[in-house]
N, C-alpha and C. Protein backbone atom coordinates (compact mmCIF):
# COMPACT_ATOMS: atom_id res chain seq x y z
N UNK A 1 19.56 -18.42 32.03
CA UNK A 1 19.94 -17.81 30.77
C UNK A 1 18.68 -17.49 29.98
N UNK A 2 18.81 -16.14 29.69
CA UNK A 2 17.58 -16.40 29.04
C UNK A 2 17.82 -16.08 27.31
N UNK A 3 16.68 -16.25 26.31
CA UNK A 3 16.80 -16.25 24.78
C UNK A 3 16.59 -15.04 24.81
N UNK A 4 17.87 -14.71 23.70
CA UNK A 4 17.48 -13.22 22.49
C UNK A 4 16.48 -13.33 22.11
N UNK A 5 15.47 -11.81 22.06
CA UNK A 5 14.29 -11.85 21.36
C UNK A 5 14.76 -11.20 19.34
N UNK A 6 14.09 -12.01 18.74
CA UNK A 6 14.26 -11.49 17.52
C UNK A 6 13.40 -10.23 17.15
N UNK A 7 13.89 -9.30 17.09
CA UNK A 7 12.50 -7.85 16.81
C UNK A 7 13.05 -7.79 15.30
N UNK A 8 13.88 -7.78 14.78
CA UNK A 8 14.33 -7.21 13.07
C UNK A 8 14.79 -8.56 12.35
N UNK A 9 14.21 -8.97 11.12
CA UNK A 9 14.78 -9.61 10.33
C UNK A 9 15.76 -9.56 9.18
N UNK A 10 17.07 -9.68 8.49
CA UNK A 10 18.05 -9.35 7.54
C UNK A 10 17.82 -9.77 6.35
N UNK A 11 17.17 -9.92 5.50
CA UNK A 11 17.15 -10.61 4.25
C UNK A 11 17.82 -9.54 3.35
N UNK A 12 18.83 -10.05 2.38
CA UNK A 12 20.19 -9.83 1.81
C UNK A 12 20.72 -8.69 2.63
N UNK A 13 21.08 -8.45 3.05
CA UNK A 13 21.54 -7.52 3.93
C UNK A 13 20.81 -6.34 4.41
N UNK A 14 19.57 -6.35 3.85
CA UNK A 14 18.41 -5.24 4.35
C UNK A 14 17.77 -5.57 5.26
N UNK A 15 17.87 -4.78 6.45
CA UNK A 15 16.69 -5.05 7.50
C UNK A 15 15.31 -5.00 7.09
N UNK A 16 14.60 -5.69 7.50
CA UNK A 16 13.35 -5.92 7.02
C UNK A 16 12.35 -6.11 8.50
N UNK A 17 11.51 -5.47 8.60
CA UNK A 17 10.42 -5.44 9.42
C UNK A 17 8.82 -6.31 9.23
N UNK A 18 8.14 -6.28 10.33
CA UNK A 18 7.30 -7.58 10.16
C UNK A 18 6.33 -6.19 9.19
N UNK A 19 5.65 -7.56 8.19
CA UNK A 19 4.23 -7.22 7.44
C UNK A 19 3.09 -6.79 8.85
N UNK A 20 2.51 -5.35 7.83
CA UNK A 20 1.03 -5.56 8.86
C UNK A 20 0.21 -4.72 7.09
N UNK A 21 -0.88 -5.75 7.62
CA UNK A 21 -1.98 -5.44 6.95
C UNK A 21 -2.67 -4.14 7.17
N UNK A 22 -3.18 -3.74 6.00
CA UNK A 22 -3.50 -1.79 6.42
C UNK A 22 -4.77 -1.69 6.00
N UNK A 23 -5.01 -2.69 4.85
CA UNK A 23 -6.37 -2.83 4.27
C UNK A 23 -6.31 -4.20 3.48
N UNK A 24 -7.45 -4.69 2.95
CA UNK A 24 -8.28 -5.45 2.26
C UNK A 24 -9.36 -4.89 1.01
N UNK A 25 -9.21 -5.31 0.09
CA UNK A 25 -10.41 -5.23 -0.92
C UNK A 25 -10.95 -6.60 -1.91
N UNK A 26 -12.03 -6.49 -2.61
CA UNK A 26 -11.76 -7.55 -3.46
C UNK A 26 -12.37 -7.24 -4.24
N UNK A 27 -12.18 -7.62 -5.66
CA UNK A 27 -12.16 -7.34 -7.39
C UNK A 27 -12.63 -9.00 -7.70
N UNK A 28 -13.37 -8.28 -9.36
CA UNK A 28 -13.71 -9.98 -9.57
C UNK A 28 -12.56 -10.97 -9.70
N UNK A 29 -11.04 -10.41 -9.51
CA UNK A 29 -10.02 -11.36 -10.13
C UNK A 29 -9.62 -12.30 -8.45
N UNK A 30 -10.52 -11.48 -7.71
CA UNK A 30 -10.26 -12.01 -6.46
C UNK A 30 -10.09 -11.37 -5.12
N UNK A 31 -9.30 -11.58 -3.89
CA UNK A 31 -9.52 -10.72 -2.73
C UNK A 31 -8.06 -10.34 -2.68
N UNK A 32 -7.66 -8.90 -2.28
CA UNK A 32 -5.83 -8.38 -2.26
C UNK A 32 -6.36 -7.63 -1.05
N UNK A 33 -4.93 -7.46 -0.79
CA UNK A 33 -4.75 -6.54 0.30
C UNK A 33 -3.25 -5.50 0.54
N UNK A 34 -3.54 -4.89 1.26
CA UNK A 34 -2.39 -3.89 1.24
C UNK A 34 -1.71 -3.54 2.20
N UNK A 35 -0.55 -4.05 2.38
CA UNK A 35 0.73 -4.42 3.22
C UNK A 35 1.50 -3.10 3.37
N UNK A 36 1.80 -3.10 4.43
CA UNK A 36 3.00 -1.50 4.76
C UNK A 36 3.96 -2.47 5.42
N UNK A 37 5.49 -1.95 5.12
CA UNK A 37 6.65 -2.97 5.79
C UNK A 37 7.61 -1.69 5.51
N UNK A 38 8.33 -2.00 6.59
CA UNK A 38 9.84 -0.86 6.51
C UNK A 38 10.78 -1.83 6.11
N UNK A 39 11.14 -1.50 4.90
CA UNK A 39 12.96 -2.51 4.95
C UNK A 39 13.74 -1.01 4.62
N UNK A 40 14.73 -1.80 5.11
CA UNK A 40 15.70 -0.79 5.37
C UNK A 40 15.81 0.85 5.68
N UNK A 41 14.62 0.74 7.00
CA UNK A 41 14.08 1.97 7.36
C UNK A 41 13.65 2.90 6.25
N UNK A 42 12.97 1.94 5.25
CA UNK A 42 11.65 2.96 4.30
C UNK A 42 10.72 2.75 4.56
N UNK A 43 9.52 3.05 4.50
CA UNK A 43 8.38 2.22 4.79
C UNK A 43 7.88 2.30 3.09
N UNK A 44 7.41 0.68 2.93
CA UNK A 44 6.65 0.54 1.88
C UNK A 44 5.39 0.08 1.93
N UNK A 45 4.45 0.50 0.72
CA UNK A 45 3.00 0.01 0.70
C UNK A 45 2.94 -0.73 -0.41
N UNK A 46 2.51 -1.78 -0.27
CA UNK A 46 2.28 -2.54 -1.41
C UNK A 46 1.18 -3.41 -1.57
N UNK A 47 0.86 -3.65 -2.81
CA UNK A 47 -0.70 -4.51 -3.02
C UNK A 47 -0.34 -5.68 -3.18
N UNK A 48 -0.83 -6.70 -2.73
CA UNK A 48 -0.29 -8.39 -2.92
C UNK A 48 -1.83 -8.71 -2.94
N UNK A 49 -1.47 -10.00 -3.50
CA UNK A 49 -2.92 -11.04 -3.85
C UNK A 49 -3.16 -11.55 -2.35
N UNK A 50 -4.06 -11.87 -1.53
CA UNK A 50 -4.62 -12.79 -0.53
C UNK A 50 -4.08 -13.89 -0.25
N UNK A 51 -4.30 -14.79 -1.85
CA UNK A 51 -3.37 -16.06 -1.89
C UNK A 51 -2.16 -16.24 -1.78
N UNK A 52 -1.44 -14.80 -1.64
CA UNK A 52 0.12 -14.91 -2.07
C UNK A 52 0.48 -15.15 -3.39
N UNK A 53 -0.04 -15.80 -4.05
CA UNK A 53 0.27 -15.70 -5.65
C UNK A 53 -0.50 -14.49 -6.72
N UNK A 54 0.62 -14.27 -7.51
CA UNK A 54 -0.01 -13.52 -8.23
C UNK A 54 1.21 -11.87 -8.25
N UNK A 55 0.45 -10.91 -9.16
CA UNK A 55 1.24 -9.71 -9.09
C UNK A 55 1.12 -9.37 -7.96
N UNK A 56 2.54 -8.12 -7.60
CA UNK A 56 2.79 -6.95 -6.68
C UNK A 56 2.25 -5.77 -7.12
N UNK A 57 2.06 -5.20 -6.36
CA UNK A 57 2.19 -3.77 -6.82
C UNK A 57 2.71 -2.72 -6.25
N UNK A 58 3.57 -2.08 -6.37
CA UNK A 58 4.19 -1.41 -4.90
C UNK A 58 3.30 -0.01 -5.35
N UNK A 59 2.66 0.39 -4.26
CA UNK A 59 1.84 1.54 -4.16
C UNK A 59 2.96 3.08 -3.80
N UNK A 60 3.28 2.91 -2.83
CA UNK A 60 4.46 4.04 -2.64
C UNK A 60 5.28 3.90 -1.68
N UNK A 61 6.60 4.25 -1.79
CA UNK A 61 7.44 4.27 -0.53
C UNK A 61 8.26 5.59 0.15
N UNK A 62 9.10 5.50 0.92
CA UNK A 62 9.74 7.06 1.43
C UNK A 62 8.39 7.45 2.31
N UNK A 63 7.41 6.53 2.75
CA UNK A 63 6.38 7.05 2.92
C UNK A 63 6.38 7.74 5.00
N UNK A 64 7.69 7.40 5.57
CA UNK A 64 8.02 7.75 6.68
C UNK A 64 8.48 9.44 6.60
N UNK A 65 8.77 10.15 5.86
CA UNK A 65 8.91 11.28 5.62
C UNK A 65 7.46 11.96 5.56
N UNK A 66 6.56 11.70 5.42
CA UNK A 66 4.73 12.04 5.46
C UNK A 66 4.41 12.28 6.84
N UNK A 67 4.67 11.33 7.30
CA UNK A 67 3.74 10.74 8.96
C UNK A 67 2.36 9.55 8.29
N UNK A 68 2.09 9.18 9.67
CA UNK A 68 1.06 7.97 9.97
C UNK A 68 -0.19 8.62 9.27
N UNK A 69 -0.78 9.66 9.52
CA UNK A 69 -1.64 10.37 8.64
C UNK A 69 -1.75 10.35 6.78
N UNK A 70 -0.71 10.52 6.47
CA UNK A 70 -0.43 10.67 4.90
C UNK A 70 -0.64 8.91 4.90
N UNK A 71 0.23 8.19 5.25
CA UNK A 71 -0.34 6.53 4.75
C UNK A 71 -1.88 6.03 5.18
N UNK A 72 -2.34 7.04 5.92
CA UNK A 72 -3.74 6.38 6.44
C UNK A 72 -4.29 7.13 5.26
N UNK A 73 -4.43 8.23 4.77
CA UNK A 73 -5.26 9.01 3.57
C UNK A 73 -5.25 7.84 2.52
N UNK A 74 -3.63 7.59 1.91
CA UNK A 74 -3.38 7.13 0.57
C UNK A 74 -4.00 5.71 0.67
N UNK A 75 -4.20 4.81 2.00
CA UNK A 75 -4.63 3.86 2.03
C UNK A 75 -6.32 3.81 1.74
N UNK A 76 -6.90 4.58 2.16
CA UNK A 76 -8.45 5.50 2.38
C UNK A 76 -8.76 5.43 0.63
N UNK A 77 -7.40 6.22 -0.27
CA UNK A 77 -8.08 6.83 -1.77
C UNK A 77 -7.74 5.44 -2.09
N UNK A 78 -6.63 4.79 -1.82
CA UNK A 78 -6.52 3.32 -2.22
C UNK A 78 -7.97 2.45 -2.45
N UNK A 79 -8.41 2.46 -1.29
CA UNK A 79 -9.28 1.52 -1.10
C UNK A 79 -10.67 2.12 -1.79
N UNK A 80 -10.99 3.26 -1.64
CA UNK A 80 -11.96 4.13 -2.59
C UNK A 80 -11.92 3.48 -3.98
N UNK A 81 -10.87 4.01 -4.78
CA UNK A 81 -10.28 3.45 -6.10
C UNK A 81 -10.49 2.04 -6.67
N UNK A 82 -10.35 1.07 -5.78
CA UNK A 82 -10.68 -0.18 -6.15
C UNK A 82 -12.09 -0.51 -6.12
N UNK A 83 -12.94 -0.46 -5.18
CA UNK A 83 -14.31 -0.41 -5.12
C UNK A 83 -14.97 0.18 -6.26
N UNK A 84 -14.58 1.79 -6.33
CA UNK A 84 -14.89 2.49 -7.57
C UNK A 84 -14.87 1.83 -9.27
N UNK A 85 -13.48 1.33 -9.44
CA UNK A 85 -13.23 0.67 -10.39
C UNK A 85 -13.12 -0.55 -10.47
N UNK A 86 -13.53 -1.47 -9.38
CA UNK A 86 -13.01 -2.86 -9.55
C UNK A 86 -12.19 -3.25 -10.15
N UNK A 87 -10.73 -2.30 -10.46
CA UNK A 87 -9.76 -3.46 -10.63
C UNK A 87 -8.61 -3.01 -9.41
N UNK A 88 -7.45 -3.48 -9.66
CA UNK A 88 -6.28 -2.68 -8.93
C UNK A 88 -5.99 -1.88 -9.47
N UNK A 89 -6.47 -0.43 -8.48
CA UNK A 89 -5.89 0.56 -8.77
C UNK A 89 -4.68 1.39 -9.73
N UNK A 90 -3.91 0.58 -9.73
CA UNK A 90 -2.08 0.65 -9.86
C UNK A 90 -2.46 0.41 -11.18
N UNK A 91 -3.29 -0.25 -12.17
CA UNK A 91 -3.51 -0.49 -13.21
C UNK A 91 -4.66 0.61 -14.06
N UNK A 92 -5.32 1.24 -13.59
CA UNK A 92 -5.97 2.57 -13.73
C UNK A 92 -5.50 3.49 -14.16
N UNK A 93 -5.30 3.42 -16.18
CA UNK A 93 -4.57 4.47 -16.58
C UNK A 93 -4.89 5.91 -16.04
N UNK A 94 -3.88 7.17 -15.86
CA UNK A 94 -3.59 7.83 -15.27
C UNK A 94 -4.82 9.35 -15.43
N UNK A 95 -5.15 9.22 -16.63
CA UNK A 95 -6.11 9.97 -16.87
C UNK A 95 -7.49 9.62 -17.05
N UNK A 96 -7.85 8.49 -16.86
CA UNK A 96 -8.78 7.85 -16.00
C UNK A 96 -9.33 7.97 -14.47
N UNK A 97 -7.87 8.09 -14.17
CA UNK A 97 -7.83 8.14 -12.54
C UNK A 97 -7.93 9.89 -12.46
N UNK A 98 -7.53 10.88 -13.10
CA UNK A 98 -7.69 12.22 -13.05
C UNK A 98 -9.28 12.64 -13.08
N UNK A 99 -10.07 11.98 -14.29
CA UNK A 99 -10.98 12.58 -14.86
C UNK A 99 -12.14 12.62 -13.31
N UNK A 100 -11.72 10.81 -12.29
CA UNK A 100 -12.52 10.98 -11.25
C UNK A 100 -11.98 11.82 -9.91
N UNK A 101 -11.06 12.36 -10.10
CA UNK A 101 -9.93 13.08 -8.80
C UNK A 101 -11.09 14.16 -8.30
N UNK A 102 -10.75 14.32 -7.13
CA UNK A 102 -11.64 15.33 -6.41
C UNK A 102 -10.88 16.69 -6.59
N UNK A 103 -11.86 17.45 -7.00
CA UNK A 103 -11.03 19.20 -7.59
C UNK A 103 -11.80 19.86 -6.66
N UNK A 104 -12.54 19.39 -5.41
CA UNK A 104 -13.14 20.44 -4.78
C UNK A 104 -12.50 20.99 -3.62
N UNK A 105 -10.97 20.94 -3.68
CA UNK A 105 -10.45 21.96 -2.74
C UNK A 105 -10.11 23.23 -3.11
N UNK A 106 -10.99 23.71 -3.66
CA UNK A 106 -10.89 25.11 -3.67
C UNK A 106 -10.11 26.21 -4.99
N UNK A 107 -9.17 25.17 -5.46
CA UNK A 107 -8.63 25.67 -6.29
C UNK A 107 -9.17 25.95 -8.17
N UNK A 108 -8.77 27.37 -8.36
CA UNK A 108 -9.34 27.08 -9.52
C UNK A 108 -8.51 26.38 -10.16
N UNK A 109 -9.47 25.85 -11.56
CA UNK A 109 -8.79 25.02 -12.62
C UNK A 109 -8.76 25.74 -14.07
């Protein structure tokens, strides 16, 4: 006889898929990293502390409608962003985060 393998986990009734790590950074508040997980066939990105304690941040989801490419970019400006600013990103008021945005594709402004 042999054992069922477990591949999907249910927590409240949402399938939930294993964590994989996509990146790492660290800020003076400490070291985070950034988690991609599908529950319930979405895929989400999210920022968690190292320690496990501490804020979330959910970076973006629906992100399976993109492809593997689009989460490898946003993970790329992710990780840019924090280095740049030393803090978490997600906290980088919005026109802050504009004033450094790259405008050199071509378009006028």
């Amino acid at each position: 006889m042999t054992t069922p393998t477990v591949t999907e986990l249910v927590r409240n009734g949402n399938h939930v898929g294993e964590r994989r790590e996509l990146g790492r950074y660290t800020i003076p508040e400490g070291e985070r990293l950034i988690i991609g997980q599908r529950i319930n066939g979405v895929v989400r990105l999210v920022d968690v502390p190292a320690g496990g304690r501490g804020r979330h941040y959910l970076i973006e989801r629906q992100l399976e409608q993109d492809g593997h490419s689009a989460l490898n970019a946003i993970v790329a400006d992710y990780l840019q962003q924090a280095e740049q600013h030393r803090v978490v990103p997600m906290l980088i008021p919005i026109q802050r985060w504009l004033d450094h945005a790259d405008t050199s594709d071509g378009r006028d402004e």
